[in-house]
Every structure is written in structure tokens, then in C-alpha cells.
PDB file of N, CA and C in Angstrom:
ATOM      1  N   UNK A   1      94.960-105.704-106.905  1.00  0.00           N
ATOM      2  CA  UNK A   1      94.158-106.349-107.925  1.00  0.00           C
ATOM      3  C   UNK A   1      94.533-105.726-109.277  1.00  0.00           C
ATOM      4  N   UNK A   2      94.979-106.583-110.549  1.00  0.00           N
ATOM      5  CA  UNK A   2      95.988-106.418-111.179  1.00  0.00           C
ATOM      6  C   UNK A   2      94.794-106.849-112.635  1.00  0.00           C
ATOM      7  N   UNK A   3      93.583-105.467-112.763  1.00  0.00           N
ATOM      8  CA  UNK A   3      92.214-106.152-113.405  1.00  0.00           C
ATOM      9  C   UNK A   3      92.981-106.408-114.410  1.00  0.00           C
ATOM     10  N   UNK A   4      93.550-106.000-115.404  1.00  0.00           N
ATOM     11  CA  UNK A   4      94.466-105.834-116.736  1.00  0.00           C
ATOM     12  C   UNK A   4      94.820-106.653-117.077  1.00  0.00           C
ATOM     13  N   UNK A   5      95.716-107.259-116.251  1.00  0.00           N
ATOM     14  CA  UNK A   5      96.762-108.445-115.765  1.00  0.00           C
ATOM     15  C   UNK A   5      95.429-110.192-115.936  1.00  0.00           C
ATOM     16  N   UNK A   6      94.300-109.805-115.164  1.00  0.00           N
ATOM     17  CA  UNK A   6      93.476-110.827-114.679  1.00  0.00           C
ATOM     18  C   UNK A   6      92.830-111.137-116.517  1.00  0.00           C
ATOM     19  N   UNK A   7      92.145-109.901-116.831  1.00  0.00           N
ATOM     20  CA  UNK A   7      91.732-109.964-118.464  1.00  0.00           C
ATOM     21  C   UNK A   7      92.565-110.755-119.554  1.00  0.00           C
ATOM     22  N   UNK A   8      93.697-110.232-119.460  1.00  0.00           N
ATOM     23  CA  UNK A   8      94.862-110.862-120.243  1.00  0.00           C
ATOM     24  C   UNK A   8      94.855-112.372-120.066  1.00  0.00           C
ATOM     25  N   UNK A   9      95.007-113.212-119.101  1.00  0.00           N
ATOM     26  CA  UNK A   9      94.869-114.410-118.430  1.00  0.00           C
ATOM     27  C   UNK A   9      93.843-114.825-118.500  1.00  0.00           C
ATOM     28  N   UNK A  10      92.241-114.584-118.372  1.00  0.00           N
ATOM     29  CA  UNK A  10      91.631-114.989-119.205  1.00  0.00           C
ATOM     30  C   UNK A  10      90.784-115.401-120.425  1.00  0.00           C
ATOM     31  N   UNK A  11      91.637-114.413-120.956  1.00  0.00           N
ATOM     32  CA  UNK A  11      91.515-114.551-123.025  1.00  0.00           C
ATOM     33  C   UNK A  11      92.789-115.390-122.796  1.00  0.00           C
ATOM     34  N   UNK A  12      93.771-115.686-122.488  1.00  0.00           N
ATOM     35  CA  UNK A  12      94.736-116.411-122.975  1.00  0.00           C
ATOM     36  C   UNK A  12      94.426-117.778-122.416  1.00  0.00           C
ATOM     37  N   UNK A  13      93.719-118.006-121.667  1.00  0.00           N
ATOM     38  CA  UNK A  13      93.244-119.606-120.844  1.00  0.00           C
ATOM     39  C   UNK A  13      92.036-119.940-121.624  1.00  0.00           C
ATOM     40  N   UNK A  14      91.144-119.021-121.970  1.00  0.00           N
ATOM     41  CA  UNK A  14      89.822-120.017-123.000  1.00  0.00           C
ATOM     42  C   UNK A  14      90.193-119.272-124.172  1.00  0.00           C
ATOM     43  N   UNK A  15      91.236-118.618-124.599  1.00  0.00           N
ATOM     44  CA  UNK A  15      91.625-118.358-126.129  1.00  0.00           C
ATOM     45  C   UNK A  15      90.151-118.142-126.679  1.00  0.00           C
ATOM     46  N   UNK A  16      89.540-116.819-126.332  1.00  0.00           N
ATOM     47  CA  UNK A  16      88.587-116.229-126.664  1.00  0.00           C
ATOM     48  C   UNK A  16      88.691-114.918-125.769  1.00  0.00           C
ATOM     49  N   UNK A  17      88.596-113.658-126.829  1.00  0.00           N
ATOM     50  CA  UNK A  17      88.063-112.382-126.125  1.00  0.00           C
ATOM     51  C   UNK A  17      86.811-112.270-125.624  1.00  0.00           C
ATOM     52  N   UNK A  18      85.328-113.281-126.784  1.00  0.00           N
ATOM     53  CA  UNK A  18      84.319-113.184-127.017  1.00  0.00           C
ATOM     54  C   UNK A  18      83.913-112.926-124.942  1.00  0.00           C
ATOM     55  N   UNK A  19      82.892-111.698-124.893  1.00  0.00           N
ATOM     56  CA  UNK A  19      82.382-111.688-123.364  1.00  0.00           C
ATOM     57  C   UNK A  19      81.332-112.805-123.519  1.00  0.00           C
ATOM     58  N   UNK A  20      80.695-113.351-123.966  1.00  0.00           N
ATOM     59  CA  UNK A  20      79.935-114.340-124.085  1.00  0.00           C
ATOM     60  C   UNK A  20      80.106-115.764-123.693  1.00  0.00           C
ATOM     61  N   UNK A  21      81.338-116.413-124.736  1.00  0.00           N
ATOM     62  CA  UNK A  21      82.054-117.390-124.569  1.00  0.00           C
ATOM     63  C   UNK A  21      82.543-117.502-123.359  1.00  0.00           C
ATOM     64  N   UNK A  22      83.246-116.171-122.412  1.00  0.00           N
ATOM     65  CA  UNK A  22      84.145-116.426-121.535  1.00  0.00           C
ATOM     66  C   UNK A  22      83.450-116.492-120.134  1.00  0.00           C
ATOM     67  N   UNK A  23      81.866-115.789-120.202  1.00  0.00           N
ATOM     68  CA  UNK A  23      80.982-116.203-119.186  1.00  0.00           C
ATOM     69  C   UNK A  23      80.311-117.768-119.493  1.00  0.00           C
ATOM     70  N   UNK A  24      80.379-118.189-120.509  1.00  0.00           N
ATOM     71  CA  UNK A  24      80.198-119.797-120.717  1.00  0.00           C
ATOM     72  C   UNK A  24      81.290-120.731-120.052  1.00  0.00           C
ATOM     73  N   UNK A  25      82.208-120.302-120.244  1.00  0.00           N
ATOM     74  CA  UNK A  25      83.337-121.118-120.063  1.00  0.00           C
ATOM     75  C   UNK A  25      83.992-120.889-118.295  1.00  0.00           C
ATOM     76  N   UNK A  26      83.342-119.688-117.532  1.00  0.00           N
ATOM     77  CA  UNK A  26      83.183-119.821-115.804  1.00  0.00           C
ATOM     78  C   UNK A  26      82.060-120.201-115.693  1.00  0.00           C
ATOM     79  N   UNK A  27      81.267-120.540-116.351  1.00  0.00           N
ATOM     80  CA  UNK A  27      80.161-120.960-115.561  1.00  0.00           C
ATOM     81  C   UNK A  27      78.651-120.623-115.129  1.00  0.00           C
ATOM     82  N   UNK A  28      78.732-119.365-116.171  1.00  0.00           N
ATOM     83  CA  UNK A  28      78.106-117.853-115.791  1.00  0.00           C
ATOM     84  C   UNK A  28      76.686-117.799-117.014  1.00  0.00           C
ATOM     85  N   UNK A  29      75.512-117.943-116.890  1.00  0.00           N
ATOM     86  CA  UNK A  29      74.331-118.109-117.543  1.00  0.00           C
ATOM     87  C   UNK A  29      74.573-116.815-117.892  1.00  0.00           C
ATOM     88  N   UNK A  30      74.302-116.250-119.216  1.00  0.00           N
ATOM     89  CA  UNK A  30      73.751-115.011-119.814  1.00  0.00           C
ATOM     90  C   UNK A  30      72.228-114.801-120.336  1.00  0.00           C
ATOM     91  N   UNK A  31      71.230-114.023-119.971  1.00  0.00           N
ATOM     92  CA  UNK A  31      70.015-114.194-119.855  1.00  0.00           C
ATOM     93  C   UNK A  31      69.347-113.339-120.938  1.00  0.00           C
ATOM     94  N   UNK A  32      69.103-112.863-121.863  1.00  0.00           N
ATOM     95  CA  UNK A  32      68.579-111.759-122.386  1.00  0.00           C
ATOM     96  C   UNK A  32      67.152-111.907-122.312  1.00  0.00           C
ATOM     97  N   UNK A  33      66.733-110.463-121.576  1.00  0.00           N
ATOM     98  CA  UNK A  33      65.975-109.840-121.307  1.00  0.00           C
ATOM     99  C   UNK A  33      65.295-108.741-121.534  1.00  0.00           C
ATOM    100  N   UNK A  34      63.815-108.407-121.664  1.00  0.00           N
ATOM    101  CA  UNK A  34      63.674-106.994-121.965  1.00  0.00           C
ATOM    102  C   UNK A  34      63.321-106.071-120.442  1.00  0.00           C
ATOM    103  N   UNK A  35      64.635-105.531-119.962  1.00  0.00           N
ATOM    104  CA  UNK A  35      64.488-105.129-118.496  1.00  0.00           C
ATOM    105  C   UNK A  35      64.323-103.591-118.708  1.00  0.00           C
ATOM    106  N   UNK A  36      63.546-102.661-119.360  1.00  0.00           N
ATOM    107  CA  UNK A  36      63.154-101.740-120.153  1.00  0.00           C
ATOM    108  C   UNK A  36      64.533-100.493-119.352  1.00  0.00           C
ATOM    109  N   UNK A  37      64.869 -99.754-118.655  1.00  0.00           N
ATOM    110  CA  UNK A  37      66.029 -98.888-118.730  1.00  0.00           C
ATOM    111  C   UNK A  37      67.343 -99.326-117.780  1.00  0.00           C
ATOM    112  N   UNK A  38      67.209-100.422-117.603  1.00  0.00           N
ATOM    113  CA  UNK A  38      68.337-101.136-117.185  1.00  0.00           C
ATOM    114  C   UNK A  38      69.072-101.986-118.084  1.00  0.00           C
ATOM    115  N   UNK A  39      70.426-101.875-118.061  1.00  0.00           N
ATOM    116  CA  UNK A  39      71.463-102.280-119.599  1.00  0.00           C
ATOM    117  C   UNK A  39      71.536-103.848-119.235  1.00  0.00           C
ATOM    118  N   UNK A  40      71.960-103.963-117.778  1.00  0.00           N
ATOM    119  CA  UNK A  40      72.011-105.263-117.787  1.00  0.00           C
ATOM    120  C   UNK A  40      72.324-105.239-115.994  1.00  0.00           C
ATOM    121  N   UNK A  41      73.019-106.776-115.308  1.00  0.00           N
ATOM    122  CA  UNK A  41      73.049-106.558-114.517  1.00  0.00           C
ATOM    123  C   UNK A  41      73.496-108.411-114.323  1.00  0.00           C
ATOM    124  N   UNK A  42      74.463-108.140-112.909  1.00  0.00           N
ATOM    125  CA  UNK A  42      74.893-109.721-112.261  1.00  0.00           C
ATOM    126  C   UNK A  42      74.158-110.428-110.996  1.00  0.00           C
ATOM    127  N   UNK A  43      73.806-111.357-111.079  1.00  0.00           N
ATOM    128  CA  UNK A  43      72.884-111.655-109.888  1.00  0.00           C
ATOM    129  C   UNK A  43      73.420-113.041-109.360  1.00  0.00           C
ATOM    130  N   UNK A  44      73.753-113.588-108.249  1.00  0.00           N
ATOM    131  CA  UNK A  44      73.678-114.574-107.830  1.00  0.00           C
ATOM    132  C   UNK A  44      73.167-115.521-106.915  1.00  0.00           C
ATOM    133  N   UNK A  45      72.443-116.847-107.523  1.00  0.00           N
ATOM    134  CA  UNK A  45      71.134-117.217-106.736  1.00  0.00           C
ATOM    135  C   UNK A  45      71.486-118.385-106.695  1.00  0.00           C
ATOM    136  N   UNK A  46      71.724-118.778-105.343  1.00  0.00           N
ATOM    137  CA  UNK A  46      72.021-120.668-104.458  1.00  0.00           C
ATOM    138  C   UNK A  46      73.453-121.074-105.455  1.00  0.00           C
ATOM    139  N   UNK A  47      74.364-119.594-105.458  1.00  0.00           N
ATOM    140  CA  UNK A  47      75.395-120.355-105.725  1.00  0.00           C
ATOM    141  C   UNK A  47      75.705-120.221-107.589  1.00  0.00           C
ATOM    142  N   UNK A  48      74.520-120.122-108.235  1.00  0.00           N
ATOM    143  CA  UNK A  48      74.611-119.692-109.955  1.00  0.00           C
ATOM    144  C   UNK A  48      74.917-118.601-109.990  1.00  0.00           C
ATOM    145  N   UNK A  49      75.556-117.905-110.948  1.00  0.00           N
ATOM    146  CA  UNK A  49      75.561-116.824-111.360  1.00  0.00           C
ATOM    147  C   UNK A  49      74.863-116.861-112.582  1.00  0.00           C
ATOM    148  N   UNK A  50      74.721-115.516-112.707  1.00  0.00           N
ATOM    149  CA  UNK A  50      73.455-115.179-113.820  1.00  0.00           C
ATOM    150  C   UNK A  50      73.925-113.065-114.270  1.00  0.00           C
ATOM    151  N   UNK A  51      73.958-113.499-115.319  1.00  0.00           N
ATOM    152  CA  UNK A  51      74.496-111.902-116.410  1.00  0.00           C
ATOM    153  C   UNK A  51      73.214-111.980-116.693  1.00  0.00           C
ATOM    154  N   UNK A  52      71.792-110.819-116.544  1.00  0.00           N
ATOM    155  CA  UNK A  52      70.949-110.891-117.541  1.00  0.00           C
ATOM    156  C   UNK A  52      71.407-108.975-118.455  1.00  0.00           C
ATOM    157  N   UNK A  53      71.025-109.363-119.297  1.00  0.00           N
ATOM    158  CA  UNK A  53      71.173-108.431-120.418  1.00  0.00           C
ATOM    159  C   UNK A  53      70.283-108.056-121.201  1.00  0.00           C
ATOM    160  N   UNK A  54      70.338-106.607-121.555  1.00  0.00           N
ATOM    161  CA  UNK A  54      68.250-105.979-121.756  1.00  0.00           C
ATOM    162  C   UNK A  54      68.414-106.343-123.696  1.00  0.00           C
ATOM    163  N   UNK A  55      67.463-107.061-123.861  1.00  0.00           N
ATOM    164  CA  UNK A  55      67.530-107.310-125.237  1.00  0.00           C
ATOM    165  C   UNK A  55      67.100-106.522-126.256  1.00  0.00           C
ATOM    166  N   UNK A  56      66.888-105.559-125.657  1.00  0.00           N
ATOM    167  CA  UNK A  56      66.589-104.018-126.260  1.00  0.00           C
ATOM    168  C   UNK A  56      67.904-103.589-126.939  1.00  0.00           C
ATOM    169  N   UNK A  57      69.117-103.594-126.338  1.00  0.00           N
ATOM    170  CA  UNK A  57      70.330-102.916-126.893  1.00  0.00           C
ATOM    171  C   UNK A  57      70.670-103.689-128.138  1.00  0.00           C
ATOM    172  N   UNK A  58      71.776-102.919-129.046  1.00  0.00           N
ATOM    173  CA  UNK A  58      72.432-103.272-130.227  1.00  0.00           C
ATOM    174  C   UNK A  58      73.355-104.546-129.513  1.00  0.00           C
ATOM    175  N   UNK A  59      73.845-105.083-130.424  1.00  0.00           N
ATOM    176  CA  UNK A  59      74.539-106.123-130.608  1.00  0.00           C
ATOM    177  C   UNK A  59      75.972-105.607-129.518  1.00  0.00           C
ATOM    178  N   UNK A  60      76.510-104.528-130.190  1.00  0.00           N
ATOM    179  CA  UNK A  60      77.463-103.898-129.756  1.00  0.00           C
ATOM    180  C   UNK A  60      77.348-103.657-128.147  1.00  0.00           C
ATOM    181  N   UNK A  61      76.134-102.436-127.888  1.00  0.00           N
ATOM    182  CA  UNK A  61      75.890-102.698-126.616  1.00  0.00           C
ATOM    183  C   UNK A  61      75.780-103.758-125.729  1.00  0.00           C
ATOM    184  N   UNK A  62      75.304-104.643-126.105  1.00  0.00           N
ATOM    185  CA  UNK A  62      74.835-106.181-125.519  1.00  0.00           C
ATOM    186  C   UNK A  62      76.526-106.498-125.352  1.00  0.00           C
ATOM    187  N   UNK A  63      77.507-106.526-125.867  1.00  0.00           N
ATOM    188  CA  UNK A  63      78.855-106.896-125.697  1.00  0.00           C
ATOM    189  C   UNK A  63      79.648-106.056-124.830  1.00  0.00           C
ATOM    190  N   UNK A  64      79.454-105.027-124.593  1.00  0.00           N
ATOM    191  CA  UNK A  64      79.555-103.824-123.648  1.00  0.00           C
ATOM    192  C   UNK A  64      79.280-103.949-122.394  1.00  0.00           C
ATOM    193  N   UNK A  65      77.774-104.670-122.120  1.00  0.00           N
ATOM    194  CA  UNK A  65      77.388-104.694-120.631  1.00  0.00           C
ATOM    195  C   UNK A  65      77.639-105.839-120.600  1.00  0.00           C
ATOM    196  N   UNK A  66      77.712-106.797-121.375  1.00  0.00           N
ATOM    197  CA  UNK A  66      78.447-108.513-120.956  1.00  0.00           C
ATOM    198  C   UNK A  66      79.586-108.375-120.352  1.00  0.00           C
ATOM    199  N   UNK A  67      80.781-107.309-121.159  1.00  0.00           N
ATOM    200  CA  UNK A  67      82.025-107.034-120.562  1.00  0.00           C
ATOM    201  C   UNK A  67      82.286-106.631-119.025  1.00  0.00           C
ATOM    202  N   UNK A  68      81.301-105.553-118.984  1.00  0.00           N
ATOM    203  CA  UNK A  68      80.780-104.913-117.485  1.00  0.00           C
ATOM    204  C   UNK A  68      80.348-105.757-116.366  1.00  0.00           C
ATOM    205  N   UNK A  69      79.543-106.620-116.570  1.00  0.00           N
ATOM    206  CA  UNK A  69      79.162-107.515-115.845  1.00  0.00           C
ATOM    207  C   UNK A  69      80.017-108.516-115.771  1.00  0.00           C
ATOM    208  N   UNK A  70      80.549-109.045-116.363  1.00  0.00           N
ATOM    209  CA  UNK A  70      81.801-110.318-115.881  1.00  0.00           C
ATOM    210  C   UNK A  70      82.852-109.568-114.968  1.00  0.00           C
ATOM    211  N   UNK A  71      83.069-108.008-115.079  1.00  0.00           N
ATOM    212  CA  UNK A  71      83.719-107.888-113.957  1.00  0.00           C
ATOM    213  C   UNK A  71      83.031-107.769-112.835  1.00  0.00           C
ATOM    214  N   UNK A  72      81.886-107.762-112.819  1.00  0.00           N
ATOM    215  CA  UNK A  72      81.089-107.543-111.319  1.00  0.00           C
ATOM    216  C   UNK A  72      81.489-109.344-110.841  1.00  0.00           C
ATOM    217  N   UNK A  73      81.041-110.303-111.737  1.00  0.00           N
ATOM    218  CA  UNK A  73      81.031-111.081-111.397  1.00  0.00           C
ATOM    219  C   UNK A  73      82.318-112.068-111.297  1.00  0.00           C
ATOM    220  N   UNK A  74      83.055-111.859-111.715  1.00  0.00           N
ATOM    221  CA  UNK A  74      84.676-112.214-111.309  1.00  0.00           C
ATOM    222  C   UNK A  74      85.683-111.499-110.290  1.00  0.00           C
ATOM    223  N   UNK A  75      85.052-109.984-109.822  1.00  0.00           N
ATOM    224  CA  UNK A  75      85.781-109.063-108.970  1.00  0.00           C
ATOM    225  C   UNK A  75      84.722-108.907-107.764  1.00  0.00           C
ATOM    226  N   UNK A  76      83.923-108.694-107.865  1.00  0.00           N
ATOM    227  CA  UNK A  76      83.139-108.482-106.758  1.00  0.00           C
ATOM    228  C   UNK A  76      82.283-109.128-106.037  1.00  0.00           C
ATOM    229  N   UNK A  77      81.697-110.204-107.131  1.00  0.00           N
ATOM    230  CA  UNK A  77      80.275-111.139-106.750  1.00  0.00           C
ATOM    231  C   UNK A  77      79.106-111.063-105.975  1.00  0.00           C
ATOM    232  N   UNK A  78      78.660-109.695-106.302  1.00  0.00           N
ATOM    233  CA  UNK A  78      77.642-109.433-105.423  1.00  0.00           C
ATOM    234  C   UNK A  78      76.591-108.764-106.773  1.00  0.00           C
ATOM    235  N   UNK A  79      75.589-108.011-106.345  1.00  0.00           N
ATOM    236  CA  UNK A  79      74.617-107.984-107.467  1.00  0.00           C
ATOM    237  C   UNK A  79      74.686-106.152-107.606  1.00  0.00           C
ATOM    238  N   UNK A  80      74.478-106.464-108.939  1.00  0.00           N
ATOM    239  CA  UNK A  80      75.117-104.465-109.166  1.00  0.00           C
ATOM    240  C   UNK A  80      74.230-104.945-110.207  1.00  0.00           C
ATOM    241  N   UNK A  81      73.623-103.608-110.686  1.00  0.00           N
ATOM    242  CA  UNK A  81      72.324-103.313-111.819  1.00  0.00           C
ATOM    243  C   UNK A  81      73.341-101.632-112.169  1.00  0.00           C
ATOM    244  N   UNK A  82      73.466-101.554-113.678  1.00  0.00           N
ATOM    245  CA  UNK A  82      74.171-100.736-114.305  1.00  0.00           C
ATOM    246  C   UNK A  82      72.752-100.376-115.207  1.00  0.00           C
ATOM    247  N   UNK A  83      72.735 -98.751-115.176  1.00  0.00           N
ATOM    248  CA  UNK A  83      71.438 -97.945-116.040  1.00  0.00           C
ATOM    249  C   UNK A  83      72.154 -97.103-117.201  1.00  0.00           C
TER     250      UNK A  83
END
């Protein structure tokens, strides 16, 4: 698994780095939330996927655990909660 390789390929297929855009564009709901010491986290329910993200963090952060979470949810697809 060639993650580097996979990243590259998809900023160059939706011609966007944005982590936001590129969970729009698989398919992937982003939720913001106030989940008080949890950053964020991937969940999948009847088949949706779902990024929720604690709306507590900076802007910056919030782009950080978006990044984090699209790899849970493009590499692993199972549900991981990051603190």
C-alpha cells in the first residue's frame, strides 16, 4: 500500500488538495460537532460514511483531523476515534 502514491492520485483526479472537497467528492459527509475531547473521528452507518469533526478546534486543526480521517476512511473503513 503505496499511501503517498494513493494521495498524489487523488489531488490529481478531483484537482483539489482541499481535505474537505475531497471527502465531498468520495462521497464522505463531514459533520461538525462539539464532541468535547475527541478531535474527530470516521464512522460508517448502512453503507454512508461519515467524518464527524469537534467544532471546538481551529480552522487549521479541523483540516488536520479531516486529513486523518479520510485515511481511516479510504485505507481502513472501519471506525477509529483519534483524541
Amino acid at each position: 500500500m503505496n499511501i503517498k502514491l494513493r494521495v498524489l492520485n487523488l489531488i490529481a483526479k478531483y484537482r483539489t488538495r482541499n481535505p474537505f472537497k475531497l471527502a465531498n467528492s468520495l462521497g464522505i459527509t463531514v459533520i461538525f460537532r462539539d464532541l468535547g475531547e475527541v478531535r474527530g473521528l470516521f464512522k460508517k452507518v448502512l453503507k454512508r460514511r461519515y467524518i464527524f469533526i469537534n467544532s471546538n478546534l481551529s480552522e487549521f486543526d479541523q483540516r488536520i483531523v479531516c486529513c486523518h480521517e479520510l485515511g481511516h476512511a479510504i485505507f481502513f473503513r472501519n471506525i477509529f476515534i483519534i483524541k
